[in-house]
C-alpha atoms as a PDB file:
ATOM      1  CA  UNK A   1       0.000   0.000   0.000  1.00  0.00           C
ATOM      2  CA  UNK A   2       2.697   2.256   0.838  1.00  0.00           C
ATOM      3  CA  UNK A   3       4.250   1.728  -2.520  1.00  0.00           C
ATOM      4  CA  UNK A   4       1.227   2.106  -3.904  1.00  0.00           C
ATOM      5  CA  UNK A   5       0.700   5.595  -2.481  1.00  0.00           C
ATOM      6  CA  UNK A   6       4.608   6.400  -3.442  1.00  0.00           C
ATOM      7  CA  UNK A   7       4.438   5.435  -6.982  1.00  0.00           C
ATOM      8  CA  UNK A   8       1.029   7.976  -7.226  1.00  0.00           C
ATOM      9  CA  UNK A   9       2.819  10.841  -5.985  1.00  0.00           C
ATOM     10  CA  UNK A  10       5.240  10.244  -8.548  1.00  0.00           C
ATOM     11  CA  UNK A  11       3.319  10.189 -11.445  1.00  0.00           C
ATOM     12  CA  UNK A  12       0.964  12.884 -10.089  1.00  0.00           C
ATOM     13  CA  UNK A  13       4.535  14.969  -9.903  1.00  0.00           C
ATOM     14  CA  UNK A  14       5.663  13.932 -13.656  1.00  0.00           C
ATOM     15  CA  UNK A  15       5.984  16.559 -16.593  1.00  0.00           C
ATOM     16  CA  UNK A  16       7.389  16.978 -19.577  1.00  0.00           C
ATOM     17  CA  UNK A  17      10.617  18.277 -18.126  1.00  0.00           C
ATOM     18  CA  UNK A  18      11.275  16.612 -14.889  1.00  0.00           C
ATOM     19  CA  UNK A  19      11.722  12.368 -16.104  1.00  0.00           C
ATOM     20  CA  UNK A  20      15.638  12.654 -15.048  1.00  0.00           C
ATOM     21  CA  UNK A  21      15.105  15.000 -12.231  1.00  0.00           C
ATOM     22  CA  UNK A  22      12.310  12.421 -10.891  1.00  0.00           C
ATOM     23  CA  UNK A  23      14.246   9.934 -11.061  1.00  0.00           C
ATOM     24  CA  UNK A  24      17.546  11.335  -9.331  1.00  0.00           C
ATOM     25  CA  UNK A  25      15.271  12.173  -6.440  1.00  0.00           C
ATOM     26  CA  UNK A  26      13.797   8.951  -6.030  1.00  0.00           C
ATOM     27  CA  UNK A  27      17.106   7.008  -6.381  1.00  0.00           C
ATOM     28  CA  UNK A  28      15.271   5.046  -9.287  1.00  0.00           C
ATOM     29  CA  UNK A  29      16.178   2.931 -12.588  1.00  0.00           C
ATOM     30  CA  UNK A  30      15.369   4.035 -16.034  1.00  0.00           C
ATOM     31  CA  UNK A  31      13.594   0.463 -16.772  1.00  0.00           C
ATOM     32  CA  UNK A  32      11.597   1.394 -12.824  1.00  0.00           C
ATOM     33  CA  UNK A  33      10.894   4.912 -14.773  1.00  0.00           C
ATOM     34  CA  UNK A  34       9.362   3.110 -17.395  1.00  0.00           C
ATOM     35  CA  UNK A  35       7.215   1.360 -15.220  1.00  0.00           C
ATOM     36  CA  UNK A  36       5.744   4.088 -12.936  1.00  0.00           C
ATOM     37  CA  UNK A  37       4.370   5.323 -16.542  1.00  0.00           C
ATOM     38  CA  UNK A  38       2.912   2.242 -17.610  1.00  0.00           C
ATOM     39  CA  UNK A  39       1.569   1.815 -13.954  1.00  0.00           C
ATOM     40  CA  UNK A  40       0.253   5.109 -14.170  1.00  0.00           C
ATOM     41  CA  UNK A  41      -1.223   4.593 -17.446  1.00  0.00           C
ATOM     42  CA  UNK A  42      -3.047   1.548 -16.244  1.00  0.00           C
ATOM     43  CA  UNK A  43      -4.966   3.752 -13.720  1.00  0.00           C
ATOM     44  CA  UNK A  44      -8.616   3.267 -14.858  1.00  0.00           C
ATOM     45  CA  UNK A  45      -8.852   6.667 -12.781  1.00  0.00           C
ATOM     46  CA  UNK A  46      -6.279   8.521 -14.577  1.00  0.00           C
ATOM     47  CA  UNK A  47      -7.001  12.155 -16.123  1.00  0.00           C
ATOM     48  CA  UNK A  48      -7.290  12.274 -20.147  1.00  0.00           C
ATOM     49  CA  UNK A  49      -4.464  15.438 -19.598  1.00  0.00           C
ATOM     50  CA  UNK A  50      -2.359  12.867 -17.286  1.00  0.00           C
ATOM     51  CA  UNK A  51      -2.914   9.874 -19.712  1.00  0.00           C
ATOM     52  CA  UNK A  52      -1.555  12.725 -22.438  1.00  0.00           C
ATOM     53  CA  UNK A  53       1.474  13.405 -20.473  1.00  0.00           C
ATOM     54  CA  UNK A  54       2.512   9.702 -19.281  1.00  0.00           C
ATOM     55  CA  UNK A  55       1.539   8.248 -22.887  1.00  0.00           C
ATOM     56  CA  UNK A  56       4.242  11.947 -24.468  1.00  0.00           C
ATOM     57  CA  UNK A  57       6.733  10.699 -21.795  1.00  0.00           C
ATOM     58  CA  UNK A  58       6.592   6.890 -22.588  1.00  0.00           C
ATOM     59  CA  UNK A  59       6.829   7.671 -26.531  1.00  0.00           C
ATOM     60  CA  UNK A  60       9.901  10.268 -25.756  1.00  0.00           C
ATOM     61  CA  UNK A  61      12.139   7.489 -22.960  1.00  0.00           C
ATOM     62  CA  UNK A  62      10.686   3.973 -23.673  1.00  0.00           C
ATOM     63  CA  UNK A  63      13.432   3.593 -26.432  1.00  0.00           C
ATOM     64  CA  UNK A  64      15.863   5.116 -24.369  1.00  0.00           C
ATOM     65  CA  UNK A  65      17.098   1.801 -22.438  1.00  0.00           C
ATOM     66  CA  UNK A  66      20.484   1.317 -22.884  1.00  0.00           C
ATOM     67  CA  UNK A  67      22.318  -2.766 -22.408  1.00  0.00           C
ATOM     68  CA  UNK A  68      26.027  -2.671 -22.786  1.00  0.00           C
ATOM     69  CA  UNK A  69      26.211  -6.415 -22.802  1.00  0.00           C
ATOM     70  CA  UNK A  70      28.055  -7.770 -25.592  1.00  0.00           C
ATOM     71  CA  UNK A  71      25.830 -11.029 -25.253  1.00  0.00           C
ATOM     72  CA  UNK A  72      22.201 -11.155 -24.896  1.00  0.00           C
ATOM     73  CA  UNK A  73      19.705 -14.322 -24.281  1.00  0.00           C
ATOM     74  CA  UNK A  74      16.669 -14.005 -26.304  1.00  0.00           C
ATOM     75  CA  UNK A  75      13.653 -16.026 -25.575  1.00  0.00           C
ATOM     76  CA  UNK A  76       9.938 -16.163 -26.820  1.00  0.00           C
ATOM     77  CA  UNK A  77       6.462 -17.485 -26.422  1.00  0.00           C
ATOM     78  CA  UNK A  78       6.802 -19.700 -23.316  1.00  0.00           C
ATOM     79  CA  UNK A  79       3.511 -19.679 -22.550  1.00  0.00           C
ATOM     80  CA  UNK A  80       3.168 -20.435 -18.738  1.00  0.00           C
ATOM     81  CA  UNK A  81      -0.334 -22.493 -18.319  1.00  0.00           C
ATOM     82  CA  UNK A  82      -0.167 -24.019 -21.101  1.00  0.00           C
ATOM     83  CA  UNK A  83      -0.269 -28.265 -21.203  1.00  0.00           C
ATOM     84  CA  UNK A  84       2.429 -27.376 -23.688  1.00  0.00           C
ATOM     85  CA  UNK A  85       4.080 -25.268 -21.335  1.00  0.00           C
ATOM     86  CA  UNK A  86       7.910 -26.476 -20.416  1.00  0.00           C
ATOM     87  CA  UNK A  87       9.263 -25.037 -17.394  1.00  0.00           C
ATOM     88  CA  UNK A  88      12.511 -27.782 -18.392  1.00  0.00           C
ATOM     89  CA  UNK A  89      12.797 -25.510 -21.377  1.00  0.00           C
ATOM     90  CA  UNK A  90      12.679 -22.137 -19.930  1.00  0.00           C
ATOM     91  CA  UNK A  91      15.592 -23.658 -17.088  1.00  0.00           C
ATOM     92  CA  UNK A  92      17.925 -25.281 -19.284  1.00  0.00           C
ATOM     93  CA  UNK A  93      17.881 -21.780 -21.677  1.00  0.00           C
ATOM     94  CA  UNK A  94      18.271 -19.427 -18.500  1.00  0.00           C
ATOM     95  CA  UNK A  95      21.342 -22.412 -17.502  1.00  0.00           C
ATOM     96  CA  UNK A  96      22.995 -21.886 -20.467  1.00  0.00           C
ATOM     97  CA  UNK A  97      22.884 -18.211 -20.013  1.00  0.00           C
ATOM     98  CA  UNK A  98      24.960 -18.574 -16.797  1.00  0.00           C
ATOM     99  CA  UNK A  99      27.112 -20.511 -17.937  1.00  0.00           C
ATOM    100  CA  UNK A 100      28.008 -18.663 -20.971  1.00  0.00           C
ATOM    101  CA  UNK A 101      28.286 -15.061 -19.019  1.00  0.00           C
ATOM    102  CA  UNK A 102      25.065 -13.702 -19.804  1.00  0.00           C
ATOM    103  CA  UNK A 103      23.685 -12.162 -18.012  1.00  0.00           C
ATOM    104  CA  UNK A 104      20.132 -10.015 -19.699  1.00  0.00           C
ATOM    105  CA  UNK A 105      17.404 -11.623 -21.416  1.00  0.00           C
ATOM    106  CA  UNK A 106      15.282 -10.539 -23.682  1.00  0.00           C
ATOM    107  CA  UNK A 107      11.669 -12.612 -23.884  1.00  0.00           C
ATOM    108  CA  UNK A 108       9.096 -11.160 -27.183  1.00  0.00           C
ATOM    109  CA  UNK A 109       6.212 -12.206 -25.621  1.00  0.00           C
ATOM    110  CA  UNK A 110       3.080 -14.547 -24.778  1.00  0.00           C
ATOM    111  CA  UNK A 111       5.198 -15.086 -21.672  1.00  0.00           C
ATOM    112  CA  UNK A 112       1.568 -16.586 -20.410  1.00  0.00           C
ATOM    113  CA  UNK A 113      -0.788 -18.755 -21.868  1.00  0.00           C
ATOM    114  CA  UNK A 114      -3.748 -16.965 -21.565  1.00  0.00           C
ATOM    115  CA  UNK A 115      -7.285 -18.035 -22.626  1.00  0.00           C
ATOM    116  CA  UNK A 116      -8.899 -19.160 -25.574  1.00  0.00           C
ATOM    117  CA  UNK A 117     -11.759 -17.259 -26.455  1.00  0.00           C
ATOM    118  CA  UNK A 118     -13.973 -20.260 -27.960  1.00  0.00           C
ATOM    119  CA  UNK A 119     -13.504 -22.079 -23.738  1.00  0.00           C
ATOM    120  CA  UNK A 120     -16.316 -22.145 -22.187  1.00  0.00           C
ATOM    121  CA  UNK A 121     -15.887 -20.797 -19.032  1.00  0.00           C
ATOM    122  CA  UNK A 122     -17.474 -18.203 -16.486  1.00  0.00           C
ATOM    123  CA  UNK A 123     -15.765 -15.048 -15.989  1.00  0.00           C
ATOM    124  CA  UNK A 124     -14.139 -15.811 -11.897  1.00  0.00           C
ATOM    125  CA  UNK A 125     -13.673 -19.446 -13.315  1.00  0.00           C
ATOM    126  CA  UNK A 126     -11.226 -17.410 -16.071  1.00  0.00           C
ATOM    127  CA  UNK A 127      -9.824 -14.976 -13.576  1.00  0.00           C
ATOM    128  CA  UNK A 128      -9.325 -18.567 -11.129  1.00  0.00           C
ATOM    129  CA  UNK A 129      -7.381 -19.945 -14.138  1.00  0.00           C
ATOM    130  CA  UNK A 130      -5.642 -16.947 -15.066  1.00  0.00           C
ATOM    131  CA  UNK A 131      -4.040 -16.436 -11.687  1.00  0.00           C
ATOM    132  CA  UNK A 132      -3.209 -20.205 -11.411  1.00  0.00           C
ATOM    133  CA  UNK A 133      -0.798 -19.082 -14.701  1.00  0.00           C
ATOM    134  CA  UNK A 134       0.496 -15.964 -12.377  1.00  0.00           C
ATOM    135  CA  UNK A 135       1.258 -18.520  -9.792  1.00  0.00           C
ATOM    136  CA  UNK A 136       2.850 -20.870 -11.688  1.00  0.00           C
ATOM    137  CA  UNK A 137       5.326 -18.050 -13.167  1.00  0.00           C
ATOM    138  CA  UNK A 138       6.523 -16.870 -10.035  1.00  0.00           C
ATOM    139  CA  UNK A 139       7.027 -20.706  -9.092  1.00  0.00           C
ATOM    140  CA  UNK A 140       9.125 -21.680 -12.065  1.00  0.00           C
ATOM    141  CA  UNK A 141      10.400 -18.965 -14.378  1.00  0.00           C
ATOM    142  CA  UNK A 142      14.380 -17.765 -13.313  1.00  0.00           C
ATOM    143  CA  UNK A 143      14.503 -14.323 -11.489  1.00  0.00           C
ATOM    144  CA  UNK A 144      18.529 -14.331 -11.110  1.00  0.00           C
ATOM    145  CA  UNK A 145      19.483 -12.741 -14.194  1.00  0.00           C
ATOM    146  CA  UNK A 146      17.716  -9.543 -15.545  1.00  0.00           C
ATOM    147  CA  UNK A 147      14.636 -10.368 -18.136  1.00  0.00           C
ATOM    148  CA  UNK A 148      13.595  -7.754 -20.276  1.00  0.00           C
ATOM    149  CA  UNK A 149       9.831  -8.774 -21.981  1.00  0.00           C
ATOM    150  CA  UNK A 150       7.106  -7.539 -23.400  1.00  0.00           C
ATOM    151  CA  UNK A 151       3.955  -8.512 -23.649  1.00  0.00           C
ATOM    152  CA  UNK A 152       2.045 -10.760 -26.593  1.00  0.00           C
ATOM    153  CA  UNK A 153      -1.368 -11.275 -27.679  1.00  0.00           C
ATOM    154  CA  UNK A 154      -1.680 -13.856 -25.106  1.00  0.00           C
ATOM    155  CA  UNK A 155      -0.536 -11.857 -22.582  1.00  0.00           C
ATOM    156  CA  UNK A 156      -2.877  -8.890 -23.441  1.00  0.00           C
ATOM    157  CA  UNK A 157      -6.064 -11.117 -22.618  1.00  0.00           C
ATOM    158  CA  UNK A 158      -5.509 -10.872 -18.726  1.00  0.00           C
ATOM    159  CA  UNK A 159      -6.060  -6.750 -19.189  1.00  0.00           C
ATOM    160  CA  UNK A 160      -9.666  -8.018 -20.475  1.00  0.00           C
ATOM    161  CA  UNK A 161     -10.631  -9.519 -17.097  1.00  0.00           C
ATOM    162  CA  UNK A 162      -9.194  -6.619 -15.081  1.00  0.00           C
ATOM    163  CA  UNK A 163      -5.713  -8.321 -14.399  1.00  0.00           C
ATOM    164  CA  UNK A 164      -2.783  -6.148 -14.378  1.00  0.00           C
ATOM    165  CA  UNK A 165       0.816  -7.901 -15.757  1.00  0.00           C
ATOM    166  CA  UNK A 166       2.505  -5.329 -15.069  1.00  0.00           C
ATOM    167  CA  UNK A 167       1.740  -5.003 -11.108  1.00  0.00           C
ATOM    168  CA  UNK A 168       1.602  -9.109 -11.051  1.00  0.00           C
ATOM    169  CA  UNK A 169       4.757 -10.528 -12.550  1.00  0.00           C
ATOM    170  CA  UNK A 170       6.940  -7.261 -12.582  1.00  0.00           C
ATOM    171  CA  UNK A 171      10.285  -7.300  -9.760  1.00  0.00           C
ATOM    172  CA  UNK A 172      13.567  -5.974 -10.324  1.00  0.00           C
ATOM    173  CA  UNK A 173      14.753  -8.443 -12.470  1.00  0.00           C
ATOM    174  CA  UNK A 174      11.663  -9.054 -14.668  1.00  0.00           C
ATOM    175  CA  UNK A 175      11.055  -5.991 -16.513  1.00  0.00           C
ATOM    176  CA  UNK A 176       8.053  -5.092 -18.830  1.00  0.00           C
ATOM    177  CA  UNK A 177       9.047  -2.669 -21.317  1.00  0.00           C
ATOM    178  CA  UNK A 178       5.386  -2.247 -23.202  1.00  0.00           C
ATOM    179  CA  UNK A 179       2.678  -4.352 -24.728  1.00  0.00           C
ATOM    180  CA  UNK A 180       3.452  -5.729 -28.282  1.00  0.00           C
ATOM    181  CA  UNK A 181       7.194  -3.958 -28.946  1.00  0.00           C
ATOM    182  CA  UNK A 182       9.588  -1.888 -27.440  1.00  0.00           C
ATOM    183  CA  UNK A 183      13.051  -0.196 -28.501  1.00  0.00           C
ATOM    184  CA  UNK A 184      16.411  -1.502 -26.851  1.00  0.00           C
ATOM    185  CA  UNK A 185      20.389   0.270 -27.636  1.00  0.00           C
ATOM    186  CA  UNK A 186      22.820  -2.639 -27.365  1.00  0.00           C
ATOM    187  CA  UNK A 187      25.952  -1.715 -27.903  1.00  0.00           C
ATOM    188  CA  UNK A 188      25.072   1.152 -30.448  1.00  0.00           C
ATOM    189  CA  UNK A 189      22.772  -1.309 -32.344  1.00  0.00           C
ATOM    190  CA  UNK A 190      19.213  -0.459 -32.192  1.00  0.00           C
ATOM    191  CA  UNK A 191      17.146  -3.346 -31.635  1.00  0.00           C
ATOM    192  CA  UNK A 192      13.178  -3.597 -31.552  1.00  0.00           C
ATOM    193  CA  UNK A 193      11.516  -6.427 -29.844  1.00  0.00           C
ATOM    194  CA  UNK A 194       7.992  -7.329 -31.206  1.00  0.00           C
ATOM    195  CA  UNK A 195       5.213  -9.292 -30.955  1.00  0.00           C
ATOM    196  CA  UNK A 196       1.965  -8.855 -32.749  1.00  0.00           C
ATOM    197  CA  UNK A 197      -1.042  -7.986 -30.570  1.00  0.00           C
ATOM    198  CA  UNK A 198      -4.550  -6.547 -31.430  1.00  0.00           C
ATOM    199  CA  UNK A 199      -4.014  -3.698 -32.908  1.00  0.00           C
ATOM    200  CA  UNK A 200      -0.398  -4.500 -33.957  1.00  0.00           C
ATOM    201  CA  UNK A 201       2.389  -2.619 -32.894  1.00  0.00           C
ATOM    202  CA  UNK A 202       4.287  -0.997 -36.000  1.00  0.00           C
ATOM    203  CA  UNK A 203       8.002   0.208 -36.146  1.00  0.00           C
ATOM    204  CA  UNK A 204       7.412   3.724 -36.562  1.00  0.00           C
ATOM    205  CA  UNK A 205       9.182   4.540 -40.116  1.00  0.00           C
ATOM    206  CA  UNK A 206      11.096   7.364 -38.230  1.00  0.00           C
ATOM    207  CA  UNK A 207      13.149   5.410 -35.945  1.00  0.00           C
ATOM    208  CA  UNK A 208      16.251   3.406 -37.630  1.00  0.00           C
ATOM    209  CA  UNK A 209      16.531  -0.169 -36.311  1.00  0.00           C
ATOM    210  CA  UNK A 210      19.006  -2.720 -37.145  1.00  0.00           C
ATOM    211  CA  UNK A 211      16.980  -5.798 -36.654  1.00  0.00           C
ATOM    212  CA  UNK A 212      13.563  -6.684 -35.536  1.00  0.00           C
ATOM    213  CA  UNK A 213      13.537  -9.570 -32.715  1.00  0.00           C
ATOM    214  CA  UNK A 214      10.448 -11.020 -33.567  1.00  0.00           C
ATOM    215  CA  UNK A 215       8.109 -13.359 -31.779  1.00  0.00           C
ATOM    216  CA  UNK A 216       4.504 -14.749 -32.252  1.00  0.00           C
ATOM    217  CA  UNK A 217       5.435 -17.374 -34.821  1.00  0.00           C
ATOM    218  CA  UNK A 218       7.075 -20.325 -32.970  1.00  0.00           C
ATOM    219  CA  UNK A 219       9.366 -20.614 -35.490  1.00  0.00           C
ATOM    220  CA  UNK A 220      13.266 -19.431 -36.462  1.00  0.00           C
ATOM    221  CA  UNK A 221      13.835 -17.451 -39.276  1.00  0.00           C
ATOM    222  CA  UNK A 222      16.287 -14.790 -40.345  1.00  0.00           C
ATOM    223  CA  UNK A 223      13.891 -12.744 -43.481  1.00  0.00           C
ATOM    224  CA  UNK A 224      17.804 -10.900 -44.539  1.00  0.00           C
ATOM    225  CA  UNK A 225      15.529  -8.066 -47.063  1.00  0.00           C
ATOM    226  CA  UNK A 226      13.673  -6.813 -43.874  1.00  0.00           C
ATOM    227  CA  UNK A 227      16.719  -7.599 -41.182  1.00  0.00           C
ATOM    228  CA  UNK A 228      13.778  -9.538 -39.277  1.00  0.00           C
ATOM    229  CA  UNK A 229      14.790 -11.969 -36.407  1.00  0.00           C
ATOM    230  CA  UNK A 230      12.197 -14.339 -36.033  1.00  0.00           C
ATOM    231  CA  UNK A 231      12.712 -16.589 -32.419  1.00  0.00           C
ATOM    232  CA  UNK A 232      11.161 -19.894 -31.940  1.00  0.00           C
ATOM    233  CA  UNK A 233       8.697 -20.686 -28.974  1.00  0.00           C
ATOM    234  CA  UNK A 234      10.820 -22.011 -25.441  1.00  0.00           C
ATOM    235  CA  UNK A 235       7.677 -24.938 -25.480  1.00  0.00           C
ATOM    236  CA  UNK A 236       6.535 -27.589 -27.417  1.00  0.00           C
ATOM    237  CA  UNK A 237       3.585 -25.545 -29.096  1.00  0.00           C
ATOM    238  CA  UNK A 238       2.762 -25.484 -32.667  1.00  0.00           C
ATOM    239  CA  UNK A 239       4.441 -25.617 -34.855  1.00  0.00           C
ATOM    240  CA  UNK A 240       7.224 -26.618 -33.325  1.00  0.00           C
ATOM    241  CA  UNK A 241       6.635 -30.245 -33.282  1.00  0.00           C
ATOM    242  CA  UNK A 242       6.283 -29.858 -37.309  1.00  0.00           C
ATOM    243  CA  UNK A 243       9.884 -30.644 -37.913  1.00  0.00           C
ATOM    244  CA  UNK A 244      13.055 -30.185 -36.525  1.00  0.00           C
ATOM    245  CA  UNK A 245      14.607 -27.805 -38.853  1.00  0.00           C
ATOM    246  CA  UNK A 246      13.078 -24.262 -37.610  1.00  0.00           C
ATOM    247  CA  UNK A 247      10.407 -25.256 -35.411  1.00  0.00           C
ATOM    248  CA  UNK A 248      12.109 -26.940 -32.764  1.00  0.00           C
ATOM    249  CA  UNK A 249      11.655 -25.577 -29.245  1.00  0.00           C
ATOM    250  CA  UNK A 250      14.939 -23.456 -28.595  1.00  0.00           C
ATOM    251  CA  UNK A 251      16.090 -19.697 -27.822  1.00  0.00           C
ATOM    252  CA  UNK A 252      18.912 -17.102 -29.324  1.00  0.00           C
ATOM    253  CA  UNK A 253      21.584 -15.440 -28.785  1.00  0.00           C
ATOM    254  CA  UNK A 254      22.655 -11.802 -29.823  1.00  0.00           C
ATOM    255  CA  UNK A 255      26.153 -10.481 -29.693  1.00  0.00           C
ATOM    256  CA  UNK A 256      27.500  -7.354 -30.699  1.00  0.00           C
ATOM    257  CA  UNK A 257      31.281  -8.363 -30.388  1.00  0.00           C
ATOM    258  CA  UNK A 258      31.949  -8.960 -34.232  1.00  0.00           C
ATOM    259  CA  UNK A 259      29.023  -7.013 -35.860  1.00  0.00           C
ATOM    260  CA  UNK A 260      25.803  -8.090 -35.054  1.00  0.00           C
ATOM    261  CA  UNK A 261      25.090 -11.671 -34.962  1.00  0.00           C
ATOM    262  CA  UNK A 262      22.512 -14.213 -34.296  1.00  0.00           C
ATOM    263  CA  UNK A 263      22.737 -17.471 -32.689  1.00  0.00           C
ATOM    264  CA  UNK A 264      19.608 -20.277 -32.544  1.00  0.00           C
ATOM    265  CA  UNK A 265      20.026 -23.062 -30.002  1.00  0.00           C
ATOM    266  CA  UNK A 266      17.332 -25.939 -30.592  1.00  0.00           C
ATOM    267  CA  UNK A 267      16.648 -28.380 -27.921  1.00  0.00           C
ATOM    268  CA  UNK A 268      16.746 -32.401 -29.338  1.00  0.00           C
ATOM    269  CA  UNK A 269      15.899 -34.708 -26.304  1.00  0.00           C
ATOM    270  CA  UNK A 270      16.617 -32.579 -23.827  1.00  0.00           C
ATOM    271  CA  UNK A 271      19.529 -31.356 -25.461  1.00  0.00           C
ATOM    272  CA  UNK A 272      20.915 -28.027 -26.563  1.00  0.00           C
ATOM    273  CA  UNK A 273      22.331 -28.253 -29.671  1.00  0.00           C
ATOM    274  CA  UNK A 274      23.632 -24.666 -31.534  1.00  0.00           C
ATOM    275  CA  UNK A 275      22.452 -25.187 -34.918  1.00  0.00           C
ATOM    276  CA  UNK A 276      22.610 -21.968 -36.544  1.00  0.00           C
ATOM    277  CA  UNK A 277      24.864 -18.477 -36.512  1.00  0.00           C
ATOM    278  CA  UNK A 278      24.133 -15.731 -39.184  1.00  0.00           C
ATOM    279  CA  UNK A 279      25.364 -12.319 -39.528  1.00  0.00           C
ATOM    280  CA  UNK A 280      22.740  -9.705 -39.398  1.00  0.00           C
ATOM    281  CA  UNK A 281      24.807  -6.602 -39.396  1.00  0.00           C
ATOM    282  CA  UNK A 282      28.996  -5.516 -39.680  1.00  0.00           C
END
């Protein structure tokens, strides 16, 4: 409650002037900055002129968030709550990570399962199974390494029944940049992570990017005319039980240390095997 009340005051203090000054007083993050707004623009009581301010603010710093990291873990679609779920996955990726230095990760969405519309189900027997799926996160997903995600189209059905992701599964090391795509500096490469939700989030044609990490279609694919980064689903979903080629269950890596490559890691009974490095920029 008393955060509660201190996070208000905040945003009820925000302009268009003081983000930095804000945030020096209050000893906070940028990627904490990020989320007062989105908190604050959750608000079902909020102003139309504070909504105008926090949405002007959000626009002006979301893209702002700087990783140094030379390596970064990229993983996608994991959808918690689903039978298809794999919580073996999502632990052998985040392993691998530690072992290999690495220490941010970068997840493009439908980090929950969800519901399907067509169930037939009361509206507390959805919000019963929806929290089961916030539960179940907080029991098995890796909080000791810093995830940066946004949210999917599955993810973007809990705001229907009054759930907010962004007070449930946020902490200091599980960050949620913004529903459907958000804007990251790595090492001087500009890198937009996207995930198509209802309406769909488009690259604004004004901003320069040098790849889009892309999520949504549980495959891997590199599309070279469009620099477009497609990652595979971390669970045995469709289509990745198709084949084996680009459809396996698997996550990325980017690195910045010789240009800007890509690296896809499948899982093969219960294996990690690296089965594919391109370059996607010098």
């Amino acid at each position: 409650m008393k955060k509660d009340l201190e996070y208000k005051e905040i945003i009820s203090k925000l302009t268009l002037d003081n983000f930095y000054i804000l945030k020096e007083n209050y000893k906070l993050k940028h990627t904490e900055m990020l989320g007062l707004l989105d908190y604050g623009l959750h608000d079902k009581n909020i102003t139309k002129e504070r909504k105008e301010v926090l949405e002007t603010l959000k626009c002006k710093y979301q893209f702002s968030l700087i990783i140094n990291e030379s390596k970064i873990g990229i993983i996608s679609d994991t959808h918690i709550g689903s039978e298809l779920a794999s919580p073996f996955y999502i632990k052998k990726s985040y392993d691998f990570f530690k072992d290999n230095n690495i220490d941010k990760v970068l997840h493009l969405g439908d980090i929950l399962d969800g519901f399907d519309e067509r169930d037939v189900f009361t509206k507390n027997e959805l919000i019963t199974k929806l929290y089961k799926q916030i539960t179940l996160f907080h029991d098995i997903f890796p909080l000791n390494m810093t995830t940066y995600a946004i949210l999917g189209n599955h993810d973007t059905k809990f705001k229907q029944l009054g759930i907010d992701l962004y007070k449930e599964l946020s902490s200091r090391t599980f960050i949620i940049l913004g529903p459907g795509g958000a804007y990251i500096n790595c090492s001087d490469y500009k890198l937009f992570m996207e995930h198509q939700v209802t309406p769909s989030i488009l690259v604004p044609p004004h901003y320069n990017y040098d790849v889009i990490l892309q999520g949504h279609s549980h495959l891997f694919k590199f599309k070279e005319n469009r620099n477009v980064f497609k990652i595979g689903s971390c669970s045995n979903l469709q289509p990745n039980y198709y084949n084996f080629d680009n459809c396996a269950p698997g996550f990325a890596v980017i690195s910045t240390i010789d240009g800007l490559m890509g690296e896809i890691y499948n899982f093969k009974e219960d294996a990690i095997i690296h089965t594919l490095s391109l370059k996607i920029k010098d």
